[in-house]
Protein backbone atom coordinates (compact mmCIF):
# COMPACT_ATOMS: atom_id res chain seq x y z
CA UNK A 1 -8.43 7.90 2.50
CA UNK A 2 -10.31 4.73 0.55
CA UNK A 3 -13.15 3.28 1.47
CA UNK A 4 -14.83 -0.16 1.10
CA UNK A 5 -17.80 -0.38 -1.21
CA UNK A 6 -18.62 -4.09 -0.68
CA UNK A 7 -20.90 -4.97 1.86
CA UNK A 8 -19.13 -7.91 2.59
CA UNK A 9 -16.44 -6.20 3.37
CA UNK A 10 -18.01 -3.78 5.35
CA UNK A 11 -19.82 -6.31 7.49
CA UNK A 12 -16.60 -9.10 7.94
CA UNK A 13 -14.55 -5.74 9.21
CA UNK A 14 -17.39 -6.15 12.00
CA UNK A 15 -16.79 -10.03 12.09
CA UNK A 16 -13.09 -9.34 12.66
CA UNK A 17 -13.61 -6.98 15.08
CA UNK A 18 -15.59 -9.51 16.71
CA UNK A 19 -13.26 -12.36 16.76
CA UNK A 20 -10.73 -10.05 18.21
CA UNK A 21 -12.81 -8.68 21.54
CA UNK A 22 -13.45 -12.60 21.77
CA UNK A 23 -9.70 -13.04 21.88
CA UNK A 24 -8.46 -9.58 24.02
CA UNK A 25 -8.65 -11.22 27.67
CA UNK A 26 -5.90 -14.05 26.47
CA UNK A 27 -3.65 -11.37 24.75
CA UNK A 28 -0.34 -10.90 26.07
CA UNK A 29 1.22 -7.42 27.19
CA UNK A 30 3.66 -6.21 24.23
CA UNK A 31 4.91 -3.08 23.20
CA UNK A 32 1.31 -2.41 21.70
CA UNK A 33 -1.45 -0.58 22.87
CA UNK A 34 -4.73 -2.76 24.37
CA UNK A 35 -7.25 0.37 24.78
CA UNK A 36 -8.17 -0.63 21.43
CA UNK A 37 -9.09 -3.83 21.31
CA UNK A 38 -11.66 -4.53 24.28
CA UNK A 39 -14.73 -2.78 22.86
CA UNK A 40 -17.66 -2.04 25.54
CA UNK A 41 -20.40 -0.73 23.17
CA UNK A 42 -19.42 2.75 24.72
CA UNK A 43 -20.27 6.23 22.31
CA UNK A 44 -17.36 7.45 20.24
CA UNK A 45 -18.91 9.81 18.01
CA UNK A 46 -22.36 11.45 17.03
CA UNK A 47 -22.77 12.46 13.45
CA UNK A 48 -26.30 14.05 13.43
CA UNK A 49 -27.42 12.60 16.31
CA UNK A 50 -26.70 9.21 15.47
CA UNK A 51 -24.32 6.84 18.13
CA UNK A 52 -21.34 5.33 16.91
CA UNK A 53 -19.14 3.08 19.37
CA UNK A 54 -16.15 1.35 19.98
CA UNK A 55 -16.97 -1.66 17.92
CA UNK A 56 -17.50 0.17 14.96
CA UNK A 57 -13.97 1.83 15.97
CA UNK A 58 -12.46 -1.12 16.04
CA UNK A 59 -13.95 -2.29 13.29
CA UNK A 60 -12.76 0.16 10.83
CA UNK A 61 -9.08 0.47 12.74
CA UNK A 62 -9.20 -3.15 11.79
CA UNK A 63 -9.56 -2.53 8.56
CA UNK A 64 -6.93 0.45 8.11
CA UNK A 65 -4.72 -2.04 9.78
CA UNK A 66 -5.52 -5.55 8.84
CA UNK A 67 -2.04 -6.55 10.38
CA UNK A 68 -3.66 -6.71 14.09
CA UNK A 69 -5.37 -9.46 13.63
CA UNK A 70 -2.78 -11.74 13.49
CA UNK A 71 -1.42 -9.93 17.25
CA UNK A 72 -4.52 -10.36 18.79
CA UNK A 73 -6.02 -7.21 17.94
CA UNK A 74 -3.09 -4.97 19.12
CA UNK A 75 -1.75 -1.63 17.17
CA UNK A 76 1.55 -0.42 17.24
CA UNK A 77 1.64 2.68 19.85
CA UNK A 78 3.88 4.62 17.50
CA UNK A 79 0.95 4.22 14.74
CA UNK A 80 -2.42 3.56 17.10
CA UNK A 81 -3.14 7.70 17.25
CA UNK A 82 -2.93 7.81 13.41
CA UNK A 83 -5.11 5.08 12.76
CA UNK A 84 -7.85 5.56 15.64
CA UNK A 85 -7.96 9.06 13.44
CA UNK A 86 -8.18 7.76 10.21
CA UNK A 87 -11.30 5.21 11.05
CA UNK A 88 -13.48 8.06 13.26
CA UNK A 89 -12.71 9.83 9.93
CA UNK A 90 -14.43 6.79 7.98
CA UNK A 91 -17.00 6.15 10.53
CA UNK A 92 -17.85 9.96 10.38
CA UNK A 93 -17.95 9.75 6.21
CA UNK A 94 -19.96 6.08 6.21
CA UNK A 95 -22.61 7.33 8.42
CA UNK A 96 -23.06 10.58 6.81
CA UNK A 97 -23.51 8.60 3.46
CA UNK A 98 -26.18 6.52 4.67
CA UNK A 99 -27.84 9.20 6.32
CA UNK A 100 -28.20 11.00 2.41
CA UNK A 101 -28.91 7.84 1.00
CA UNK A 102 -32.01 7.50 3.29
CA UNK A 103 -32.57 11.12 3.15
CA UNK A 104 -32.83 11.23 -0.91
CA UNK A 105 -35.15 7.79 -0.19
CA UNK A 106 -32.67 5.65 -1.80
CA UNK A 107 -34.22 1.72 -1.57
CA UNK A 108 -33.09 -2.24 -1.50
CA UNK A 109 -35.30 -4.72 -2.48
CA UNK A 110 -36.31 -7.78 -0.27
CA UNK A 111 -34.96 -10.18 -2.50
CA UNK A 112 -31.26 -8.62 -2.92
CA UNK A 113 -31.11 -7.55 0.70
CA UNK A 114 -32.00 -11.66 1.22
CA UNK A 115 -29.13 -12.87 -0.81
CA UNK A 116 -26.35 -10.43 0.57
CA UNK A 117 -27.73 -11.57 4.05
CA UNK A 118 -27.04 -15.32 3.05
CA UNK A 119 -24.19 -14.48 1.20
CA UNK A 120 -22.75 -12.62 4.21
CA UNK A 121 -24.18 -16.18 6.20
CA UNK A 122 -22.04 -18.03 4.10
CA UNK A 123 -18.59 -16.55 4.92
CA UNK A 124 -18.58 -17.55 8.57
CA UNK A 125 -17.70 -21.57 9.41
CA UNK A 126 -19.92 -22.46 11.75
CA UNK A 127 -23.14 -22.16 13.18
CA UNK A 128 -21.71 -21.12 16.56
CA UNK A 129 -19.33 -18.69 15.16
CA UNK A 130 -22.95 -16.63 13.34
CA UNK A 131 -24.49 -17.25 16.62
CA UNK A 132 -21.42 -15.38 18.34
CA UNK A 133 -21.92 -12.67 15.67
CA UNK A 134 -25.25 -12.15 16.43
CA UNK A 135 -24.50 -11.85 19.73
CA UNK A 136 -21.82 -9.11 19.79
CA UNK A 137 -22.71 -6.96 17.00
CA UNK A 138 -26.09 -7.59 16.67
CA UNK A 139 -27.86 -8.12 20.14
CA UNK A 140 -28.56 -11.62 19.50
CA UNK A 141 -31.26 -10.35 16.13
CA UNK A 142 -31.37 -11.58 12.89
CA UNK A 143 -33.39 -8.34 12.23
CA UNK A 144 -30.09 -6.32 13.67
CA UNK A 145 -28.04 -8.04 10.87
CA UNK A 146 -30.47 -7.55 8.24
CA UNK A 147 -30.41 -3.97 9.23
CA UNK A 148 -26.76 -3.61 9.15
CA UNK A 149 -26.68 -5.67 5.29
CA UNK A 150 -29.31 -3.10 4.23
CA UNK A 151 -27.31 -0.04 5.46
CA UNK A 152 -24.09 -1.30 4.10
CA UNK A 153 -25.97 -2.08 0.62
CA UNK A 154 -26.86 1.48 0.61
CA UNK A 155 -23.71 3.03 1.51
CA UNK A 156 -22.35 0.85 -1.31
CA UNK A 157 -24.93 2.18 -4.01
CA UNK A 158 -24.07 6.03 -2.81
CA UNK A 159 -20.64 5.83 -3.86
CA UNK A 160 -21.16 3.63 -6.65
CA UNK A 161 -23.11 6.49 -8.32
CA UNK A 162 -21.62 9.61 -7.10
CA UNK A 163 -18.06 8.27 -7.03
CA UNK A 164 -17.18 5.34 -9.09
CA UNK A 165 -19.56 5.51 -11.90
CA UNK A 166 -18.55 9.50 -11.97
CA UNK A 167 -15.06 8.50 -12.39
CA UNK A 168 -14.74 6.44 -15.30
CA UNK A 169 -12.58 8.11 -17.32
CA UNK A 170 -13.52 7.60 -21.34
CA UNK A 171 -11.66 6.32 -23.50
CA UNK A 172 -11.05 9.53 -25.66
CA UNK A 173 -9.65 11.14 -22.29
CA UNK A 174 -7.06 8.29 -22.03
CA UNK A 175 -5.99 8.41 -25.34
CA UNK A 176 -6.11 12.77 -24.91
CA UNK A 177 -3.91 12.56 -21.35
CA UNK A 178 -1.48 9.84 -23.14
CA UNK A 179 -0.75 12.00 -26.26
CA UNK A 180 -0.40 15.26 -24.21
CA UNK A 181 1.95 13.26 -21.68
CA UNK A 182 4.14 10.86 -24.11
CA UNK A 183 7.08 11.85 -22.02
CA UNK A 184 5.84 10.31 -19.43
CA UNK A 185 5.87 7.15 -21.12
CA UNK A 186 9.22 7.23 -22.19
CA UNK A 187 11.66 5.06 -20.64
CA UNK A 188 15.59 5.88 -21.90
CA UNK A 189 18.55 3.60 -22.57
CA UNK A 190 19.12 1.72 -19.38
CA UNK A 191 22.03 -0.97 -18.13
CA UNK A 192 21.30 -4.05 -15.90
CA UNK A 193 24.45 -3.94 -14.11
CA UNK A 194 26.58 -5.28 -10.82
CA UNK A 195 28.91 -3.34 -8.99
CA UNK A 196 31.54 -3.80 -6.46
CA UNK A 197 32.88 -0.70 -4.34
CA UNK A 198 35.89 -0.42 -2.37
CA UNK A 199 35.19 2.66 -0.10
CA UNK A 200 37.67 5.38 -0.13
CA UNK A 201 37.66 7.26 3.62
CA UNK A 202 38.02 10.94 3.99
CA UNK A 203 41.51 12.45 4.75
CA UNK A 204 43.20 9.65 3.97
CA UNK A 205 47.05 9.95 4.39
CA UNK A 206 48.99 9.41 1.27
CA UNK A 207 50.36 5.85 2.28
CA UNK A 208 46.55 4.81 3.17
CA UNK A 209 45.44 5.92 -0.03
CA UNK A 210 48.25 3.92 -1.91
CA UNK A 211 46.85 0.80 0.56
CA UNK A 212 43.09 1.08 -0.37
CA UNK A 213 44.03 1.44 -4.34
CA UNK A 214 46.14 -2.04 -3.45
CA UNK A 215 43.25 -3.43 -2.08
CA UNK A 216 41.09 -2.29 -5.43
CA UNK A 217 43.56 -3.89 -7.34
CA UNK A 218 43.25 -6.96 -5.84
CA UNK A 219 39.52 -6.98 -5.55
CA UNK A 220 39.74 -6.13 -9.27
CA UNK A 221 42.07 -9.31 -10.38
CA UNK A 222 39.23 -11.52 -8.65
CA UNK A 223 36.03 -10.03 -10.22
CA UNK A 224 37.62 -9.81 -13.80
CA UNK A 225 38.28 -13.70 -12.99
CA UNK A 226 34.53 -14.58 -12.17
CA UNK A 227 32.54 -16.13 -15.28
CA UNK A 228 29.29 -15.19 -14.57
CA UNK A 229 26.39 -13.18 -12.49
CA UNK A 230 26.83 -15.77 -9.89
CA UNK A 231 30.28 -15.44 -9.36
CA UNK A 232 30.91 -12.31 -9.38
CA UNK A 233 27.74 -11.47 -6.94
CA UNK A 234 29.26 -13.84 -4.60
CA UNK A 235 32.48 -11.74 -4.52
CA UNK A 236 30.03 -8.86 -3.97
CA UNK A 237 28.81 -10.07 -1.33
CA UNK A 238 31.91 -10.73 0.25
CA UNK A 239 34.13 -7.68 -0.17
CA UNK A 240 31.93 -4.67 -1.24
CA UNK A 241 31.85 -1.85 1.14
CA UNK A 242 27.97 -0.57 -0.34
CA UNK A 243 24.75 -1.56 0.69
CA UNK A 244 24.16 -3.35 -2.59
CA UNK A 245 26.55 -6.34 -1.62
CA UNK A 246 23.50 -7.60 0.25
CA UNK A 247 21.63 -8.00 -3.58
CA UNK A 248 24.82 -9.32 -5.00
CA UNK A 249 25.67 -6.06 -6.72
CA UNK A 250 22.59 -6.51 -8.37
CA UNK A 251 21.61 -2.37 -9.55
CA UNK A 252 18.77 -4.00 -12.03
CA UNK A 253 17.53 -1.60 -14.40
CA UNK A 254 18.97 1.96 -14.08
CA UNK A 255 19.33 4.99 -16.31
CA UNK A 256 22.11 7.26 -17.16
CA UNK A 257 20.47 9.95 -15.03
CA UNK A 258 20.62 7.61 -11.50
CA UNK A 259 24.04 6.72 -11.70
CA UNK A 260 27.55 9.06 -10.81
CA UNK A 261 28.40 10.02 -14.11
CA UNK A 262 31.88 8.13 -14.28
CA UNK A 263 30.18 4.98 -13.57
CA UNK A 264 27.86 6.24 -16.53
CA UNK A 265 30.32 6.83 -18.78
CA UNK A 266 31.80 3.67 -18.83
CA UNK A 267 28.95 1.06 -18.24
CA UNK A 268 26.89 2.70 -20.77
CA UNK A 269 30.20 1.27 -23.39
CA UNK A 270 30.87 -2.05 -22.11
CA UNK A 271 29.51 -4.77 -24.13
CA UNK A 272 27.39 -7.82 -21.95
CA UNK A 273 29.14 -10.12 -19.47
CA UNK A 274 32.04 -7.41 -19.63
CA UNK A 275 34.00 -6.51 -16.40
CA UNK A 276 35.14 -2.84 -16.06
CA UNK A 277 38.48 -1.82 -15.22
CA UNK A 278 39.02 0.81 -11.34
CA UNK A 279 36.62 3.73 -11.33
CA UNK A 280 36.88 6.38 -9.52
CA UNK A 281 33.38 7.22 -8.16
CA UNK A 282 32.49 9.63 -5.49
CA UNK A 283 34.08 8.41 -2.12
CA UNK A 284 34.89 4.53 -3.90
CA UNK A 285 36.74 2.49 -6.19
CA UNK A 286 34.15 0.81 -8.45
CA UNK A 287 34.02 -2.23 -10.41
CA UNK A 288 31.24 -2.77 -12.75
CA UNK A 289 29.74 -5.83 -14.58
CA UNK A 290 27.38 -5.28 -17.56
CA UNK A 291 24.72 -7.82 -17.86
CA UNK A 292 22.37 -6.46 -20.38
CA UNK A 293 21.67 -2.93 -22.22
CA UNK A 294 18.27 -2.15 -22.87
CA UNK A 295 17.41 0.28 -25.44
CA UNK A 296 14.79 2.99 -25.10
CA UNK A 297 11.44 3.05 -25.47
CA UNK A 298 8.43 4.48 -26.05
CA UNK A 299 5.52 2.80 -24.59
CA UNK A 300 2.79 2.41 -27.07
CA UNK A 301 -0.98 3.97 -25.88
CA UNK A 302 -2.21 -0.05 -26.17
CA UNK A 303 0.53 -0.84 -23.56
CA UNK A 304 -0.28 1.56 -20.89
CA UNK A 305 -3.79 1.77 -21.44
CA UNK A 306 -5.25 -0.50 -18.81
CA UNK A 307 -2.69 0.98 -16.16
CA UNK A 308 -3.60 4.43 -17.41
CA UNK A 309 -7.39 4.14 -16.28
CA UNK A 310 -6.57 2.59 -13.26
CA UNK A 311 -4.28 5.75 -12.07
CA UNK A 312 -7.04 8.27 -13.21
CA UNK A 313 -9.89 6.73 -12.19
CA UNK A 314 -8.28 6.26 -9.02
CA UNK A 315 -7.10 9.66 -8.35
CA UNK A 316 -10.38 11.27 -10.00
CA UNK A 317 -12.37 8.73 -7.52
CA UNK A 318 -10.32 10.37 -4.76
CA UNK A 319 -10.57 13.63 -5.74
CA UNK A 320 -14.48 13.32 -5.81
CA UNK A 321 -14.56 11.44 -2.79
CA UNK A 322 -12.86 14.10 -0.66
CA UNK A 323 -15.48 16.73 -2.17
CA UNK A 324 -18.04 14.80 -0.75
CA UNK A 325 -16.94 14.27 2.46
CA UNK A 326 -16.49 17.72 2.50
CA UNK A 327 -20.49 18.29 1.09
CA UNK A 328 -22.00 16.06 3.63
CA UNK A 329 -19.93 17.70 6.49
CA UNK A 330 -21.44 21.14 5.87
CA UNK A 331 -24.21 21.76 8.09
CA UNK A 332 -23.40 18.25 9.89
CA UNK A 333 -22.88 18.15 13.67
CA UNK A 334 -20.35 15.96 14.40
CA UNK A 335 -19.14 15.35 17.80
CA UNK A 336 -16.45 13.30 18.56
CA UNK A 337 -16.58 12.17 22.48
């Protein structure tokens, strides 16, 4: 589960939410659920005592599943159960990070909690869409949505120190992980190739069998006749019996290891722009068309560097994440209503 350390973010969840309540009487009935998306301000949960509704619900379902805004707030049913769980889950962990923060005394100045206020000001359009703000989320008080900046700034400086800053990953551990892993960095000898099949049915009698292979045949004559990618996708398209005729043959980039070793053992011998003769694959007649070989290689620690510390970071942020929300829940009464 992620989370959202921008307060920003945190706060336009609760302007989307918003805008969405606003627009629930004119939605239509569809084959979404509606419970959802016509907040009251009625109790959800209570983590320690403190009252969390169905605003901030929606809020955070909103944000799981940005998609509903643009079908007037709605969830799909098959997914709505999933994703209520997932933001009470959120909601649960955000308020029992703000509740440490204040417990360990944890402060915002004036002057920042000023700017992220007018900063937060400046993302809405109009004057009347702030004052509608205020009015659902905030009872009409500027003090309200000072409140909810400050306690969004905090949450934000929590996890900044005891996730993200704990995370970086050096880089002496990069450059440790990528020599103890090279494999993993290896990519083999691969073929950008096309292919037509010509399906072969089970229990075929011998005449029908004779009768597909003419049909190969003749499918064969008109692919060794096209001149290019083009062309001979376009006969893809037209006569293949595999799902790939819908990419014009188009494989891209494969190894030896994904493809049925016949098919292997010829493609990875034809030269470029080269149209193979009948192969017998599997449950098919296939016809291949080389269009490039690429050789192997090793991907140098400068090349995979910057994707390297985004993958641990990200799953050491994770990892430490989950053993916090674990922390703060010991001892915690949580009551979901």
């Amino acid at each position: 589960m992620k989370w959202r350390t921008c307060y920003l973010l945190l706060l336009l969840g609760a302007l989307g939410a918003a805008r969405l309540t606003a627009q629930a009487g004119a939605a239509e009935k569809s084959t979404t659920s509606n419970e959802a998306m016509n907040p009251s301000g009625k109790a959800v949960v209570r983590v320690n005592g403190a009252t969390l509704t169905d605003r901030d619900l929606l809020r955070e379902m909103t944000a799981i599943f940005p998609y509903s805004r643009q079908h007037g707030g709605r969830f799909p049913k098959e997914m709505e159960a999933d994703i209520r769980k997932g933001a009470l889950q959120m909601m649960e962990f955000e308020e029992l990070v703000y509740q440490e923060a204040q417990r360990r005394k944890m402060q915002v100045s004036a002057s920042r909690l000023e700017q992220a206020t007018n900063e937060f000001k400046k993302q809405l359009p109009s004057e009347q869409e702030f004052q509608n703000f205020l009015k659902t989320e905030c009872q009409g008080s500027e003090k309200t949505l000072r409140e909810k900046v400050r306690r969004s700034l905090l949450i934000e400086d929590f996890l900044n120190a005891e996730i993200t800053q704990k995370a970086v990953v050096s880089g002496a551990e990069l450059r440790h992980y990528y020599d103890l892993h090279k494999d993993r960095f290896y990519t083999p000898e691969q073929v950008r190739i096309q292919t037509i099949s010509i399906g072969i049915p089970d229990n075929l009698s011998q005449q029908d069998d004779i009768k597909v292979r003419q049909r190969a045949e003749e499918v064969l004559g008109k692919a060794k006749a096209t001149k290019n990618y083009e062309e001979f996708g376009m006969l893809a398209e037209k006569v293949s019996d595999d799902d790939w005729r819908v990419m014009m043959g188009d494989h891209k980039a494969i190894s030896r290891k994904k493809m049925p070793p016949p098919v292997a053992d010829v493609a990875f011998k034809m030269n470029p722009n080269q149209v193979s003769e009948l192969i017998r694959a599997e449950n098919s007649w296939c016809i291949v068309r080389l269009n490039e070989k690429i050789a192997a290689h090793q991907a140098t620690y400068d090349e995979v560097k910057a994707s390297l510390k985004r993958d641990m970071e990200g799953r050491k942020a994770d990892g430490l994440r989950q053993a916090l929300d674990r922390q703060l829940r010991k001892g915690a009464k949580v009551e979901e209503l």
